[in-house]
Protein backbone atom coordinates (compact mmCIF):
# COMPACT_ATOMS: atom_id res chain seq x y z
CA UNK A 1 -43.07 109.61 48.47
CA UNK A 2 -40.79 106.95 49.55
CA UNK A 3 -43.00 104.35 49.43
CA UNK A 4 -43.62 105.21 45.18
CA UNK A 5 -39.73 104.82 45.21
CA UNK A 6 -39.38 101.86 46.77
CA UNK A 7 -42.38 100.36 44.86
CA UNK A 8 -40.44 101.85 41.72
CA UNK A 9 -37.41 100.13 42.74
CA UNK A 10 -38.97 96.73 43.76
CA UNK A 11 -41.17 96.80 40.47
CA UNK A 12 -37.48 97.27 38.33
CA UNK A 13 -36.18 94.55 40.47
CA UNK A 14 -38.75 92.29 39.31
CA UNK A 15 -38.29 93.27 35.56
CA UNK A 16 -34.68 92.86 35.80
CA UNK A 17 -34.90 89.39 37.39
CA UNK A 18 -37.63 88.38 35.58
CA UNK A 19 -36.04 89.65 32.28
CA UNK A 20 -32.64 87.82 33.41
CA UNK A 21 -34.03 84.70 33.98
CA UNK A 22 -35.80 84.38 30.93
CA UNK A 23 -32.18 85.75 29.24
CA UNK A 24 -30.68 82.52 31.09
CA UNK A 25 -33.37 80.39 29.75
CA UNK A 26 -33.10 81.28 25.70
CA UNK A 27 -29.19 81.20 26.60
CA UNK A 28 -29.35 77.73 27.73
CA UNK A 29 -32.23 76.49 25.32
CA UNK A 30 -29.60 78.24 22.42
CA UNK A 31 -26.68 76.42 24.06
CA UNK A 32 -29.14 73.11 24.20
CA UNK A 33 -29.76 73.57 20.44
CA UNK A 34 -26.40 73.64 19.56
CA UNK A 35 -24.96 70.89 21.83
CA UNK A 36 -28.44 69.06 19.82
CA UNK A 37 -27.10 69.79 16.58
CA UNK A 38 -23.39 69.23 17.55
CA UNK A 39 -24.44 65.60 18.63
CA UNK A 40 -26.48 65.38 15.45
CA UNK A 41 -23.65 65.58 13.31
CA UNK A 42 -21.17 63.74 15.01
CA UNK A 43 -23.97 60.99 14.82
CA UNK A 44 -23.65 61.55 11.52
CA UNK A 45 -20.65 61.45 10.79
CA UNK A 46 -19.90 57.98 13.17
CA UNK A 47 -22.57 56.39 10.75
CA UNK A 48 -21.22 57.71 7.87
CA UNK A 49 -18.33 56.09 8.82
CA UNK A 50 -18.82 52.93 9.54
CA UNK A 51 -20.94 52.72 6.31
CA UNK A 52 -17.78 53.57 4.65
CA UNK A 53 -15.72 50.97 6.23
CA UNK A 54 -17.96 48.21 6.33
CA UNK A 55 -19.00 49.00 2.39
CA UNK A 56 -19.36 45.89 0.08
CA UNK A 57 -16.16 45.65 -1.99
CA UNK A 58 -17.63 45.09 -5.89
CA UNK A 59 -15.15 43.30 -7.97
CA UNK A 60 -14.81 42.71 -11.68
CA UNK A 61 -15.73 39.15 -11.87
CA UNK A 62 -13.42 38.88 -14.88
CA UNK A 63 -11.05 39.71 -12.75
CA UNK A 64 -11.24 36.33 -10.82
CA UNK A 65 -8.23 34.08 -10.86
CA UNK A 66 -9.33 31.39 -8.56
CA UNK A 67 -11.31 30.65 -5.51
CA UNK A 68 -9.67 28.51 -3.04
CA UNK A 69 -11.61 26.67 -0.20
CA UNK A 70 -10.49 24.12 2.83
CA UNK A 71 -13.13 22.54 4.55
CA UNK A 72 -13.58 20.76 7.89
CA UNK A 73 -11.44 18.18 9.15
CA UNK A 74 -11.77 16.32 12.53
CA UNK A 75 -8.90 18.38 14.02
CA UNK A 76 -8.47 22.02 14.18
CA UNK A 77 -7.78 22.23 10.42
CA UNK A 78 -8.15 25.74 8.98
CA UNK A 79 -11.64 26.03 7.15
CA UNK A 80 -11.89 29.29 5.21
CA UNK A 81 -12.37 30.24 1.78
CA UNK A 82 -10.90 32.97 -0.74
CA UNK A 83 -11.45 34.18 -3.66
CA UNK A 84 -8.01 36.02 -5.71
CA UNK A 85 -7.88 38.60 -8.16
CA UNK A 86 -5.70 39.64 -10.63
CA UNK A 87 -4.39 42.59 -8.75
CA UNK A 88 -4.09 40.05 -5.77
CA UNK A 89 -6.99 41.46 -3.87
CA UNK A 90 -8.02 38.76 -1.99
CA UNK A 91 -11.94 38.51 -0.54
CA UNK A 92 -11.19 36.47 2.72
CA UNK A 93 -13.89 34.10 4.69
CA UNK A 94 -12.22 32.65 7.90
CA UNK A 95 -15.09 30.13 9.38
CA UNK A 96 -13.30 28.20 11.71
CA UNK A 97 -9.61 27.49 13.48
CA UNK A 98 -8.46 30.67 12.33
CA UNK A 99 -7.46 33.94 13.89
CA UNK A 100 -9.70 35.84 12.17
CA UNK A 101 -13.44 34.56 11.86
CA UNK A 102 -15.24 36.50 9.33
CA UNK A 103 -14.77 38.56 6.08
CA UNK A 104 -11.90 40.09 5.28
CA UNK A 105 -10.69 42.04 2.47
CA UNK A 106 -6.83 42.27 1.83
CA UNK A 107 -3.96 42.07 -1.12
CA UNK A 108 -0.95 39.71 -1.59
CA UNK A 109 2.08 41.27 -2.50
CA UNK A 110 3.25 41.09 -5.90
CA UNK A 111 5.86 38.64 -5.28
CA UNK A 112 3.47 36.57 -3.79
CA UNK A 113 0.77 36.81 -7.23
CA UNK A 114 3.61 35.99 -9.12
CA UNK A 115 5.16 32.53 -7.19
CA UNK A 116 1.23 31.84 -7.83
CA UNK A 117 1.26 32.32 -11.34
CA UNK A 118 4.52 30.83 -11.68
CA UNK A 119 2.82 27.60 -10.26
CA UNK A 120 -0.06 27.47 -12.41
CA UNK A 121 1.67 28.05 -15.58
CA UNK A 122 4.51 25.10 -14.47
CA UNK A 123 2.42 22.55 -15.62
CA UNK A 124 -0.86 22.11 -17.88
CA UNK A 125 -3.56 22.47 -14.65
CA UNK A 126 -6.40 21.18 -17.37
CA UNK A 127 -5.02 17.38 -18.04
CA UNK A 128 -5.95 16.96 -14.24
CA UNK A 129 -8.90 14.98 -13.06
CA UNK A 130 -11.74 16.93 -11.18
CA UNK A 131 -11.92 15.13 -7.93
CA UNK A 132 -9.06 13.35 -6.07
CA UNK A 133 -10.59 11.37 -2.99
CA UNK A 134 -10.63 8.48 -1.10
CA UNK A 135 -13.17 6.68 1.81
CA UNK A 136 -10.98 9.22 4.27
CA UNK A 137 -13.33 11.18 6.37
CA UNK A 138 -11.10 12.68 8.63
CA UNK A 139 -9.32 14.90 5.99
CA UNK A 140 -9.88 18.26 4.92
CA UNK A 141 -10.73 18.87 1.25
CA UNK A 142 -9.77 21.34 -0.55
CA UNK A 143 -11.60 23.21 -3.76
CA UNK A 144 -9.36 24.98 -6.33
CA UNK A 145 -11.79 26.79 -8.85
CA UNK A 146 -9.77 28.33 -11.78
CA UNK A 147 -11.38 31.00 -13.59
CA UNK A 148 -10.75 32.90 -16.85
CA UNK A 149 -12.71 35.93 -18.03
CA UNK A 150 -14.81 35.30 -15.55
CA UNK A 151 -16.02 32.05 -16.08
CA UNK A 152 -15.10 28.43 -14.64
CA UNK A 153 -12.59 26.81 -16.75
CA UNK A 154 -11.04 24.35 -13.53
CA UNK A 155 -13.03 22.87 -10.58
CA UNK A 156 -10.96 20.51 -8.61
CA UNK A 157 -11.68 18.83 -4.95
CA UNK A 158 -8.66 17.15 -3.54
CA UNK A 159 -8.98 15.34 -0.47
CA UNK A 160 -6.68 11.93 -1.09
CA UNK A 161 -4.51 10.77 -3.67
CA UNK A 162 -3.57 13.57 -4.79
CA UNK A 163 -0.94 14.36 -7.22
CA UNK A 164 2.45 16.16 -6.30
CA UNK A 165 1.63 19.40 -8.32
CA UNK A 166 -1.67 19.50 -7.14
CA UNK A 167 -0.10 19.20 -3.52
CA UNK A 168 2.48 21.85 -4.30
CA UNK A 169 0.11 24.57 -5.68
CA UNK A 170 -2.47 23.83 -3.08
CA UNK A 171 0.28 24.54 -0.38
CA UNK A 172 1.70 27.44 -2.23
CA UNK A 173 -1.92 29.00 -2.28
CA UNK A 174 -2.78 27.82 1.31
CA UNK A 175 0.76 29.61 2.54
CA UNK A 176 0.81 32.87 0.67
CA UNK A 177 -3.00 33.15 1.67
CA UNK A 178 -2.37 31.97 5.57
CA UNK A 179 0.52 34.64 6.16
CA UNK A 180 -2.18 37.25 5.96
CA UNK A 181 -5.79 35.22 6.38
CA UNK A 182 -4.77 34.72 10.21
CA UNK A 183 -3.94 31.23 10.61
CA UNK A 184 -0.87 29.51 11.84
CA UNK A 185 1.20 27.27 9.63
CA UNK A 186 0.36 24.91 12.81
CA UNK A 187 -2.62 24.16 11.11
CA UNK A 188 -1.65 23.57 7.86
CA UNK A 189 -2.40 19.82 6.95
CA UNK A 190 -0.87 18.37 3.96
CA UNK A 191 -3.44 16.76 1.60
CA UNK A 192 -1.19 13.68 0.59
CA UNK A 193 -2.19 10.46 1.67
């Protein structure tokens, strides 16, 4: 009679380890699932995020005041280029000798839009020739671009001889835009020669 107890007791054994191990194993495959799907959605989320930051900014191109460019030099002249908006969003393209190499999206202040404006209504920008330049290679040029309702109504490259309120604006633009492009006033090179 013992022995049909003890067989009895071993065979419960058995089930009870047998049943708690597979217990442990759907505990840990349901713990496995859920650290899965907790993963998954922080995943998710990360991407979702950096497709949010990194989105393309779409502007109004009727909203386009002026594009402003400074090439190469054979120094460590700033070369970047920027495009302004009436709101004074600025679309930012630092290439080289700047602090920040790449695209960047950011807004003058309104004081700042407005010494800009101020500048470009001081004088009649259109009675200005279209190119300003000299047998000087070791300058930078610079491209002003005006634009109104979206189209081009101003393309000017200044490199030499250029005139004073040419100068001026140029190194308005070229200052309001460094402060927050990411280039020193170190580099700034003035453009009359």
């Amino acid at each position: 009679m013992n022995y049909k107890i003890y067989v009895y007791i071993f065979y419960r054994m058995i089930l009870y380890i047998s049943f708690y191990k597979i217990y442990k194993i759907y505990v840990y495959i349901f713990y496995r699932m859920i650290l899965y799907i907790v993963m998954l959605a922080l995943s998710l989320c990360v991407v979702l995020l950096i497709a949010l930051s990194t989105q393309i900014h779409k502007f109004d191109p009727k909203d386009k005041i002026l594009e402003y460019e400074k090439t190469q030099c054979f120094g460590s002249c700033p070369v970047y280029t920027a495009t302004i908006y009436k709101d004074g969003t600025v679309v930012y393209n630092g290439r080289m000798y700047v602090k920040n190499e790449g695209k960047k999206v950011y807004k003058l202040s309104k004081d700042d839009m407005n010494d800009i404006y101020t500048k470009l209504n001081e004088d009649d920008i259109m009675k200005y020739s279209n190119n300003y330049d000299a047998e000087v290679t070791d300058l930078p040029s610079t491209y002003l671009i005006l634009f109104k309702d979206g189209r081009v109504i101003k393309k000017i490259h200044m490199r030499a001889n250029v005139p004073n309120y040419l100068n001026n604006l140029s190194n308005l633009i070229h200052n309001k835009l460094s402060k927050k492009g990411g280039f020193d006033e170190h580099y700034r090179v003035s453009i009359k020669v």
